[in-house]
Protein backbone atom coordinates (compact mmCIF):
# COMPACT_ATOMS: atom_id res chain seq x y z
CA UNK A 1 19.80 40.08 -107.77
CA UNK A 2 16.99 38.55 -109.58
CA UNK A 3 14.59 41.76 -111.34
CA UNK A 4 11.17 41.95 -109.23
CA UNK A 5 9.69 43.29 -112.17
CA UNK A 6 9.93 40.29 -114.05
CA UNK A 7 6.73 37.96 -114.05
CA UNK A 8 7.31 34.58 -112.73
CA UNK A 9 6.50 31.99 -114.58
CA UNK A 10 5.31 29.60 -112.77
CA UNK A 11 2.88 31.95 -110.30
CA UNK A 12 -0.44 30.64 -110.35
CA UNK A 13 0.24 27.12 -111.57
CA UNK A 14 -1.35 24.41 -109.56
CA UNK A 15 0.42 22.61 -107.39
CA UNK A 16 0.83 18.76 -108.47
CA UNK A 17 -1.08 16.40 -105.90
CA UNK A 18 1.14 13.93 -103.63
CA UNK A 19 1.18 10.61 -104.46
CA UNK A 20 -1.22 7.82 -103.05
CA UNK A 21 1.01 4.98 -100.87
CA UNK A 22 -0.78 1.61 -100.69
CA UNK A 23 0.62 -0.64 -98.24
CA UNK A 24 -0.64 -3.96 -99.02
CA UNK A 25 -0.80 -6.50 -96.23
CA UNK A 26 -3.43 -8.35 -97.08
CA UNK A 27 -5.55 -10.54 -100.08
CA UNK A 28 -7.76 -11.40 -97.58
CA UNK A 29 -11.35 -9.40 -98.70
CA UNK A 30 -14.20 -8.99 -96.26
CA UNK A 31 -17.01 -11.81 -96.60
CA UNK A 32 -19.52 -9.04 -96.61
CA UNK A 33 -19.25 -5.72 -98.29
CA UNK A 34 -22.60 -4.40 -97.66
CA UNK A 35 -24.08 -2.51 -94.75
CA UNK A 36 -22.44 -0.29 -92.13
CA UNK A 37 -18.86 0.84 -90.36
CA UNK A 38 -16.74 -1.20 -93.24
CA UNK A 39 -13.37 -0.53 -92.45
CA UNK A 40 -10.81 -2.07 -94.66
CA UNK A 41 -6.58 -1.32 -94.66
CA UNK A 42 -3.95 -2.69 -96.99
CA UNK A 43 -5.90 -4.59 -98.62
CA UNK A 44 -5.15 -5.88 -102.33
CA UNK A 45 -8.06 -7.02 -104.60
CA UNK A 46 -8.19 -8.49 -108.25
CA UNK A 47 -10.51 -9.19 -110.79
CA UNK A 48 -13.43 -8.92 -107.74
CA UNK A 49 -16.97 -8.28 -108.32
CA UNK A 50 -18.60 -5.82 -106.52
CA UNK A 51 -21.40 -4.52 -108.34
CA UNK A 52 -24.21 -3.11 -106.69
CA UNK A 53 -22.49 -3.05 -103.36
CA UNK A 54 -24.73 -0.48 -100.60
CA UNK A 55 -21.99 0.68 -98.44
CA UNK A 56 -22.04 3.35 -95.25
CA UNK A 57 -19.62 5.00 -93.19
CA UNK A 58 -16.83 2.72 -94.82
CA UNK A 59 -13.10 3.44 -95.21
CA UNK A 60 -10.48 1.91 -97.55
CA UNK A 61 -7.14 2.97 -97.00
CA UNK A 62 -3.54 2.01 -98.07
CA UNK A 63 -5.59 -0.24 -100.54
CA UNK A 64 -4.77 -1.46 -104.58
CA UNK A 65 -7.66 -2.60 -106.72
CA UNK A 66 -7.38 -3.92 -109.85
CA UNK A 67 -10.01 -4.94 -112.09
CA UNK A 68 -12.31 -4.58 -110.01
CA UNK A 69 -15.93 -4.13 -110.76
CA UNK A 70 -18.20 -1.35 -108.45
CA UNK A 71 -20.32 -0.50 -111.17
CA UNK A 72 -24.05 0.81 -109.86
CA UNK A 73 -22.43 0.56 -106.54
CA UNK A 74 -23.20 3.18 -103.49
CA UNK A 75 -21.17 4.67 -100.94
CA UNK A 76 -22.30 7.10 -98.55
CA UNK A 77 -20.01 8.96 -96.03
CA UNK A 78 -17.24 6.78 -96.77
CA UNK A 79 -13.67 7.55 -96.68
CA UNK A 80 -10.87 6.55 -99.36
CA UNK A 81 -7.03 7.29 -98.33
CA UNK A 82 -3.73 6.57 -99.85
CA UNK A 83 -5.18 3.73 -102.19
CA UNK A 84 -5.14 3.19 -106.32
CA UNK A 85 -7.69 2.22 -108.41
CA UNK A 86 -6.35 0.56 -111.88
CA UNK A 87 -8.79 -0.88 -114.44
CA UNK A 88 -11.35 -0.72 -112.75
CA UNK A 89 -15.09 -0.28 -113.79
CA UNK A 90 -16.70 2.68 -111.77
CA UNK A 91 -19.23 3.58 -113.89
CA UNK A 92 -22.53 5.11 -112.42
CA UNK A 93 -21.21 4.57 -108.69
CA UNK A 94 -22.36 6.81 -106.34
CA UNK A 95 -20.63 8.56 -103.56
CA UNK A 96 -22.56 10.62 -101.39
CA UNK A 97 -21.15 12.57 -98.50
CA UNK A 98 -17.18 11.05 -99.52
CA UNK A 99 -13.78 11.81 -99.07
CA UNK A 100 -11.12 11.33 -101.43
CA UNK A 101 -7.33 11.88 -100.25
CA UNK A 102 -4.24 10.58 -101.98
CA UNK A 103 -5.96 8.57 -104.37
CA UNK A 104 -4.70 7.57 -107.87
CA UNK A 105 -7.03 6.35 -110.25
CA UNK A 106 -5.50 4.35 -113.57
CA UNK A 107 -7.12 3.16 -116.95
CA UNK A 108 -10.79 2.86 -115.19
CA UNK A 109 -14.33 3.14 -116.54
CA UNK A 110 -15.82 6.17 -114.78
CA UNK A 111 -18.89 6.82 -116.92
CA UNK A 112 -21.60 8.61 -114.63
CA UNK A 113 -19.67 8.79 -111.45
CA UNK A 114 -20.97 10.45 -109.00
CA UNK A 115 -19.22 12.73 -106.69
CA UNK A 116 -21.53 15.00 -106.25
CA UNK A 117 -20.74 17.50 -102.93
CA UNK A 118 -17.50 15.63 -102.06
CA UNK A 119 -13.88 16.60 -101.23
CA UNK A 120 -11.01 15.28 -103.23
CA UNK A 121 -7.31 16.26 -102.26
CA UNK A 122 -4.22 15.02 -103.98
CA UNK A 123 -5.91 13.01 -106.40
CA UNK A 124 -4.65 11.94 -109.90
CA UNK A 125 -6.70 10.24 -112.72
CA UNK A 126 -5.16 9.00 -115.87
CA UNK A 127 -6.41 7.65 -118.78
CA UNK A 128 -9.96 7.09 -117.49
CA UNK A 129 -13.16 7.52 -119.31
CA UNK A 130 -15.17 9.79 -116.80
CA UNK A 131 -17.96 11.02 -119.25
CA UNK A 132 -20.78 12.48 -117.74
CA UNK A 133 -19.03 12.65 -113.95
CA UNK A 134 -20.95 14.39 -111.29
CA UNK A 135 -18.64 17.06 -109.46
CA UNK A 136 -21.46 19.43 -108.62
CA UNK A 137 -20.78 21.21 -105.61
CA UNK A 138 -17.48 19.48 -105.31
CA UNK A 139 -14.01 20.73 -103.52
CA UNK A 140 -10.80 19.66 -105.12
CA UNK A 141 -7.24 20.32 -103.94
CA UNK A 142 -4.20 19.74 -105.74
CA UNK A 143 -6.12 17.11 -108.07
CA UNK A 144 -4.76 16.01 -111.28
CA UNK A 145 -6.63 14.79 -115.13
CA UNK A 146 -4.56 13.74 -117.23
CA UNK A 147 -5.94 12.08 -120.63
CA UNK A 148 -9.00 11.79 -119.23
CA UNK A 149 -12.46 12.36 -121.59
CA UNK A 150 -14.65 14.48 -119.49
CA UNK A 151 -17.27 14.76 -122.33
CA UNK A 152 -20.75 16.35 -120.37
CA UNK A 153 -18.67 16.57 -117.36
CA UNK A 154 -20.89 18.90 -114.97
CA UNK A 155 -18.76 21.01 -112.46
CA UNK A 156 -21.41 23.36 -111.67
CA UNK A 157 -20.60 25.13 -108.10
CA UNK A 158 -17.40 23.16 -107.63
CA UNK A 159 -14.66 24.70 -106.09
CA UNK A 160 -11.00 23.77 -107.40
CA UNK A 161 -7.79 24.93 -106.11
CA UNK A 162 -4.68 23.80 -107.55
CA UNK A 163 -6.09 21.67 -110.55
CA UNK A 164 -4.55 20.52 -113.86
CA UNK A 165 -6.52 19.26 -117.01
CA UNK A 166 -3.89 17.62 -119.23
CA UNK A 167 -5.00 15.95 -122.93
CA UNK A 168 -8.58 15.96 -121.81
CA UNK A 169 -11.91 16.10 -123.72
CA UNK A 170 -13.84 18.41 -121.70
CA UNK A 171 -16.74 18.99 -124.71
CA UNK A 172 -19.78 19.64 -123.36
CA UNK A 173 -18.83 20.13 -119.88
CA UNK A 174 -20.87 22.25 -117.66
CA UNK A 175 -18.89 25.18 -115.45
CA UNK A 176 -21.60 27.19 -114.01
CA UNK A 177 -20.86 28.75 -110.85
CA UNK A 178 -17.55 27.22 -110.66
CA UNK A 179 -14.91 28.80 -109.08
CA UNK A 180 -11.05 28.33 -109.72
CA UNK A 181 -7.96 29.04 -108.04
CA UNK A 182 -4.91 28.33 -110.25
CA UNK A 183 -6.56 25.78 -112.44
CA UNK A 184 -4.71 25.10 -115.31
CA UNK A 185 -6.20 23.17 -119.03
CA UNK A 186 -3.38 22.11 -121.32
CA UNK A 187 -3.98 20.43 -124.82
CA UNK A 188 -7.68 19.96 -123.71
CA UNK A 189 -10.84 19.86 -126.00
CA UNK A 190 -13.28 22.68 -124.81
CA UNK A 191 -15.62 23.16 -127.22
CA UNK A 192 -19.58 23.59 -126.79
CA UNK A 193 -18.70 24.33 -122.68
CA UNK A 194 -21.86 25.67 -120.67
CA UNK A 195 -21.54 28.01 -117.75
CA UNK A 196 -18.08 28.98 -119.27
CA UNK A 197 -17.56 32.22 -117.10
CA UNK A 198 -17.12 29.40 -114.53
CA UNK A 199 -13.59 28.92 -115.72
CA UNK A 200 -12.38 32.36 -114.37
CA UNK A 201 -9.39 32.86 -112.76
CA UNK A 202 -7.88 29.79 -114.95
CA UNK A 203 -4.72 29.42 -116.98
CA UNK A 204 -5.40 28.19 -120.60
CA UNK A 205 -3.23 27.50 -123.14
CA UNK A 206 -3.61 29.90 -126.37
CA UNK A 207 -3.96 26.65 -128.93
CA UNK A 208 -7.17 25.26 -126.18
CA UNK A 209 -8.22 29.24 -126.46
CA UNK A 210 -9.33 29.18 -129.78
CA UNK A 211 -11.89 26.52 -129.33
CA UNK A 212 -13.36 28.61 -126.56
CA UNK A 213 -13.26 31.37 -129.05
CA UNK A 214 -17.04 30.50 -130.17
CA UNK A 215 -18.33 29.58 -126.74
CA UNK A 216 -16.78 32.72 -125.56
CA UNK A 217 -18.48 35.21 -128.13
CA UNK A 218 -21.54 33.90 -127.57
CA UNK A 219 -21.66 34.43 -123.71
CA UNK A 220 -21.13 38.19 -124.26
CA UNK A 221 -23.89 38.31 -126.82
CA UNK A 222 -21.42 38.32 -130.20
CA UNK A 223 -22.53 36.55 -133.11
CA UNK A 224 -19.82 34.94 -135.76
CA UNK A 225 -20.92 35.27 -139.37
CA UNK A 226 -19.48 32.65 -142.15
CA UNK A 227 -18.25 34.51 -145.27
């Protein structure tokens, strides 16, 4: 029989997200994108250009876009389900009042997102540039970042549960008030972090420690001198 004593080693590691499953039955895009009660399934759009769209109470789900353009777009109590997002250019979009669940995000601009207050569950982003992303107030479940820059990245009063930072450039990021339940950063950049008690009850690998190390003195009031 297996020793109790012995610590497990994979307690407290978050739990990986499920995957998003877009069923595409359609290239047929709505004539009109703007206004209320969009509701859109299984649809698959390319190389599209939505900028500046002013959506409400819209869902997309079991959806692919590719290269699609929502920059300075807004969407307000919308819904996004079982859908991915590759190359596409998301930067300074606005979600207010949004769900995100089974969502996969690919190789997309995501500079000044805004997801401010919303609820992601089993999401994955890869290889995005999300600097400056809004996630104030946010809930995550079972999300994963994986070489993702996060530089200025403001978390403040987010709640994540089963999270994983993987190869990300979290400088600058902003964890006040956070609050983490098996969160785990591995190979990330966390230097110059505000609000770093934030990242309590996280897991963090000793080499991504030691650029905490500074950050970490300072909160508690210890100065480093140079020799």
């Amino acid at each position: 029989m297996p020793d109790s004593s012995t610590p497990d080693p994979t307690q407290g590691q978050p739990r990986p997200p499920s995957a998003a499953r877009p069923r595409i039955v359609t290239e047929s895009a709505p004539r009109e994108w703007d206004g209320d009660d969009l509701s859109i399934t299984g649809l698959g759009l390319t190389a599209a250009d939505l900028t500046g769209v002013d959506a409400s109470y819209a869902e997309i789900s079991a959806s692919r876009f590719t290269d699609v353009r929502l920059g300075g777009s807004r969407w307000r109590h919308s819904a996004v389900a079982d859908s991915e997002l590759i190359g596409c250019d998301l930067a300074n979009t606005v979600f207010a009042e949004s769900g995100w669940q089974r969502v996969a995000v690919r190789r997309s601009r995501l500079t000044g997102l805004q997801l401010a207050g919303c609820a992601l569950r089993h999401v994955e982003l890869s290889d995005c540039g999300a600097n400056l992303v809004n996630l104030r107030s946010a809930e995550l479940q079972r999300v994963a970042f994986a070489g993702c820059s996060l530089v200025g990245s403001d978390w403040g009063a987010a709640r994540l549960t089963d999270v994983s930072f993987t190869d990300c450039d979290l400088t600058e990021a902003a964890f006040s008030n956070a609050r983490m339940t098996r969160v785990h950063f591995v190979r990330c950049r966390l230097l110059r972090l505000s609000g770093v008690t934030g990242l309590a009850g996280s897991i963090v690998d000793r080499g991504d420690l030691l650029e905490l190390a500074e950050t970490l003195a300072a909160t508690v009031g210890i100065r480093v001198a140079d020799r």
